[in-house]
C-alpha atoms as a PDB file:
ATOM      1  CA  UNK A   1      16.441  68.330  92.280  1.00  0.00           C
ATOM      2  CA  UNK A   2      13.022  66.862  92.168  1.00  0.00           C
ATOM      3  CA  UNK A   3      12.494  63.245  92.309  1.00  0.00           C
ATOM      4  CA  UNK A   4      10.495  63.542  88.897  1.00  0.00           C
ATOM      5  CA  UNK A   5      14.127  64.332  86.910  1.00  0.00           C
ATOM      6  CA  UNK A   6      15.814  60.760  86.607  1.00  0.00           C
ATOM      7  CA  UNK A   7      18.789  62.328  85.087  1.00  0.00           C
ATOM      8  CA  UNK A   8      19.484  64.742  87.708  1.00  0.00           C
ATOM      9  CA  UNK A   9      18.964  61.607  90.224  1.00  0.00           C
ATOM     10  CA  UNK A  10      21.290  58.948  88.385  1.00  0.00           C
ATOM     11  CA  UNK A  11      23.922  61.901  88.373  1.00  0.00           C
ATOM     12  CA  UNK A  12      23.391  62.336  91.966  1.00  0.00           C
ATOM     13  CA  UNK A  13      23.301  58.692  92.830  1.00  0.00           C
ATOM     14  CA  UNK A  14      27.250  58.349  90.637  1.00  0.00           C
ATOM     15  CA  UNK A  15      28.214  61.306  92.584  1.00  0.00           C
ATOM     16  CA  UNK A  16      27.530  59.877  96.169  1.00  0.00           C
ATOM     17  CA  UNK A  17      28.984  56.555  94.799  1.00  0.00           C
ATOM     18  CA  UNK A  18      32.162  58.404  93.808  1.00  0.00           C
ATOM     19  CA  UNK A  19      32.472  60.319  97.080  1.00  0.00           C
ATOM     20  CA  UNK A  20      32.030  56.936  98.918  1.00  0.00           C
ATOM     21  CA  UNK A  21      34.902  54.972  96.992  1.00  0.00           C
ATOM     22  CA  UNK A  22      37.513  58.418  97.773  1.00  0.00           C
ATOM     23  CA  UNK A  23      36.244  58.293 101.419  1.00  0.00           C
ATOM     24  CA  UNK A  24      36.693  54.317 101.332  1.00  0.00           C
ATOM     25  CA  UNK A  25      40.165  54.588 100.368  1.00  0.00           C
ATOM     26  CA  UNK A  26      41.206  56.817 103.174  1.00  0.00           C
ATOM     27  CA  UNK A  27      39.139  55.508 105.841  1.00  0.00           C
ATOM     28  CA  UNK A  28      40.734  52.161 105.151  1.00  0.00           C
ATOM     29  CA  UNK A  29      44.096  52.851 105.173  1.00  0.00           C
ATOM     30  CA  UNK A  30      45.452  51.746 108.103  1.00  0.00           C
ATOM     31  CA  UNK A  31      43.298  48.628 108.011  1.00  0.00           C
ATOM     32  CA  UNK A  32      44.043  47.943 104.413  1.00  0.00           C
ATOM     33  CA  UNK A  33      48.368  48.604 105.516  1.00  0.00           C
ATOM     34  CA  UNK A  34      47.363  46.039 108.005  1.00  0.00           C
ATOM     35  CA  UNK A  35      46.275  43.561 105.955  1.00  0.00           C
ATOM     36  CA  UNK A  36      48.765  43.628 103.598  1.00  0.00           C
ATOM     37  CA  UNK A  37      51.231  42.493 105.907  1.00  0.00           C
ATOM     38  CA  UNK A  38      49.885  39.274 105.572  1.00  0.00           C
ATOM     39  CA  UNK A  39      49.366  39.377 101.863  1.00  0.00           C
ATOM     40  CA  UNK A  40      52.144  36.952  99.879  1.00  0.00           C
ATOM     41  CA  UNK A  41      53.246  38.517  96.442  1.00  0.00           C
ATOM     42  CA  UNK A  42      51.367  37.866  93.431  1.00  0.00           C
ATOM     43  CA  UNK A  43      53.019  34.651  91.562  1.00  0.00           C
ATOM     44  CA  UNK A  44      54.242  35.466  87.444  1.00  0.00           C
ATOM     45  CA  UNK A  45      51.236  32.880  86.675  1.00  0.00           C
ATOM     46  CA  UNK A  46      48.823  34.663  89.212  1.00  0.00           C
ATOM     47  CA  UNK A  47      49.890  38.096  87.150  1.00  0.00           C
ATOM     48  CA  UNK A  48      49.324  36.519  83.952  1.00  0.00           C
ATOM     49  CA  UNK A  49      45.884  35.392  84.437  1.00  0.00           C
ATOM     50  CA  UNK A  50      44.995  38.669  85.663  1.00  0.00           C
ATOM     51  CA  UNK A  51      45.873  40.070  82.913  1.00  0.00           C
ATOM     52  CA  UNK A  52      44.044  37.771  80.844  1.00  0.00           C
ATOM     53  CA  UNK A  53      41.198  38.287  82.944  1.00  0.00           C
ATOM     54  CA  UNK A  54      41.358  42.278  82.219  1.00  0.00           C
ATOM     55  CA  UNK A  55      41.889  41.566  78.340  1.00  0.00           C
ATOM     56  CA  UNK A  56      38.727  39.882  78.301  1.00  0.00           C
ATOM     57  CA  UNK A  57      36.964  42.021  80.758  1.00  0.00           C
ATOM     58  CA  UNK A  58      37.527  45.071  78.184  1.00  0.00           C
ATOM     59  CA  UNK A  59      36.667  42.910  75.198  1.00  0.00           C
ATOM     60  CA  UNK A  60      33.493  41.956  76.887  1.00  0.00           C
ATOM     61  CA  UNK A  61      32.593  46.017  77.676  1.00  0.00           C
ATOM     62  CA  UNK A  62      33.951  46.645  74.438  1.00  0.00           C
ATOM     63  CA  UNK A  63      30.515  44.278  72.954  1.00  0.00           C
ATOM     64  CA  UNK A  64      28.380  45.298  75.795  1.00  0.00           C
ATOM     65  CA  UNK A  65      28.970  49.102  75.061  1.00  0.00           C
ATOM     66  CA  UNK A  66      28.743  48.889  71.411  1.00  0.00           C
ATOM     67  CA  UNK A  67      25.161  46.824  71.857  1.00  0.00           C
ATOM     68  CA  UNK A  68      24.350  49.739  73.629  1.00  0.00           C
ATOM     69  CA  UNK A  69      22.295  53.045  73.587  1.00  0.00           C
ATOM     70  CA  UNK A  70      24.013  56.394  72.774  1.00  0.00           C
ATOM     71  CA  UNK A  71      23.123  57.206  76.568  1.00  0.00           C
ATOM     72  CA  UNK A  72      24.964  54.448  77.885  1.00  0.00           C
ATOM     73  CA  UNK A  73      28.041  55.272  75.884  1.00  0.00           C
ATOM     74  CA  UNK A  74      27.583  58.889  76.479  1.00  0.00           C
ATOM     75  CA  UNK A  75      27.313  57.483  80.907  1.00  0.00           C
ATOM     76  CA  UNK A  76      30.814  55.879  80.235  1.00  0.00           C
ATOM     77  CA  UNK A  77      32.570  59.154  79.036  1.00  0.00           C
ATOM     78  CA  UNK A  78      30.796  61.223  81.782  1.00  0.00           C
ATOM     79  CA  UNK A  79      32.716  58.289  84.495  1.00  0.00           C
ATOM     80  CA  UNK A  80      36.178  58.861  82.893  1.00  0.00           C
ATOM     81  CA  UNK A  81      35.237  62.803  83.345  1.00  0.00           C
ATOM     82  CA  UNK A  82      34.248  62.164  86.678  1.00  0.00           C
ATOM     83  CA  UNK A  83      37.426  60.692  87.735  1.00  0.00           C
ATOM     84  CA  UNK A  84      39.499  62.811  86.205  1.00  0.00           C
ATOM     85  CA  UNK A  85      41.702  65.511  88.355  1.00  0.00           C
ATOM     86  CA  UNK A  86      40.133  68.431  88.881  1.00  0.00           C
ATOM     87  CA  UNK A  87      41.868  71.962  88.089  1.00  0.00           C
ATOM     88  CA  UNK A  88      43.948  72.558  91.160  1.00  0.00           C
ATOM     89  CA  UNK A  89      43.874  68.896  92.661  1.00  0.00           C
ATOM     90  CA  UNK A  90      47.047  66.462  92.356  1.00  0.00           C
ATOM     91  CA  UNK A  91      47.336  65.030  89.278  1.00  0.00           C
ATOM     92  CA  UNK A  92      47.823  61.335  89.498  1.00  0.00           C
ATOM     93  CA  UNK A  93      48.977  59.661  86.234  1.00  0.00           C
ATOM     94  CA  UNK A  94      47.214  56.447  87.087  1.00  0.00           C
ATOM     95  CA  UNK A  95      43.909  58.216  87.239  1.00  0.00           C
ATOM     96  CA  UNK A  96      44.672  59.894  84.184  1.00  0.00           C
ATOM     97  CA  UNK A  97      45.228  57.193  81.705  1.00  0.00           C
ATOM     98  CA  UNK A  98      42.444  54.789  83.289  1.00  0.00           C
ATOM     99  CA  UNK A  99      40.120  58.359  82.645  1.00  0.00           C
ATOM    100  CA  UNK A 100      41.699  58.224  78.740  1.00  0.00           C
ATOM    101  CA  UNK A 101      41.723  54.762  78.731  1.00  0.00           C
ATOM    102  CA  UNK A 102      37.687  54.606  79.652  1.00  0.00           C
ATOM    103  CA  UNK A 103      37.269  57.237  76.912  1.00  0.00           C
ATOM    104  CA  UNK A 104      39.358  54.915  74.631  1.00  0.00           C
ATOM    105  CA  UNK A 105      37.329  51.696  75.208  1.00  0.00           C
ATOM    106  CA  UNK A 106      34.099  53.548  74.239  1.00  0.00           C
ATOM    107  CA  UNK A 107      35.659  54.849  71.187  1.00  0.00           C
ATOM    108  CA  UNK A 108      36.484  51.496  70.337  1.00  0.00           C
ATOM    109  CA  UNK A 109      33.027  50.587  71.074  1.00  0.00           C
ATOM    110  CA  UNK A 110      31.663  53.277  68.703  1.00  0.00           C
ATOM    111  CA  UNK A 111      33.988  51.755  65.778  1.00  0.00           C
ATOM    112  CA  UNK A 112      32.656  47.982  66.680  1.00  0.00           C
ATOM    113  CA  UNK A 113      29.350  49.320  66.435  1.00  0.00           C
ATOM    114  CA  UNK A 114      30.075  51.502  63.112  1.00  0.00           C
ATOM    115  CA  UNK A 115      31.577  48.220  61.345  1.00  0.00           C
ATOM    116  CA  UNK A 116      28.802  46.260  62.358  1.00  0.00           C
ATOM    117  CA  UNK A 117      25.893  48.413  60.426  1.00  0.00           C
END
């Protein structure tokens, strides 16, 4: 890589991220166990507003990504492909459908966009 190819260094810099949040989550297990000992259950309200929270979270990438460039669309499929199993690794079905579900919010994004012009 040479530090005058911003591509190649963006796609290095998401590929150290990613490696860090896998190592994170083993590294911290037993801490993390640890801590959720002490951790009460989430209340039906606390639940609800979370998912409120999330609705409008998406809504709000939903706008962001469809006021966006092609390349920033285009940086939001390459994530979902990023997290997605590999050939020969376990395949997890809550990484799967947030992977299709990332690819589904842009696609949404792309139809905002397309109804807006």
């Amino acid at each position: 890589m040479t530090d005058s190819d911003p591509t190649s260094h963006r796609h290095e810099l998401r590929q150290r991220a990613l490696s860090r949040w896998d190592d994170e989550g083993g590294a911290l297990a037993a801490v993390t166990q640890e801590a959720h000992k002490h951790v009460p259950d989430m209340t039906n309200a606390e639940l609800v507003l979370l998912r409120v929270r999330m609705i409008a979270l998406e809504n709000l990438l939903i706008a962001v990504l469809a006021e966006g460039s092609d390349r920033q669309r285009q940086a939001a499929l390459d994530m979902a492909d990023a997290i997605s199993p590999r050939a020969g690794s376990t395949q997890h079905p809550l990484t799967i459908r947030a992977a299709q579900h990332m690819s589904d919010l842009v696609g949404r994004a792309v139809h905002v966009r397309d109804e807006q012009t």
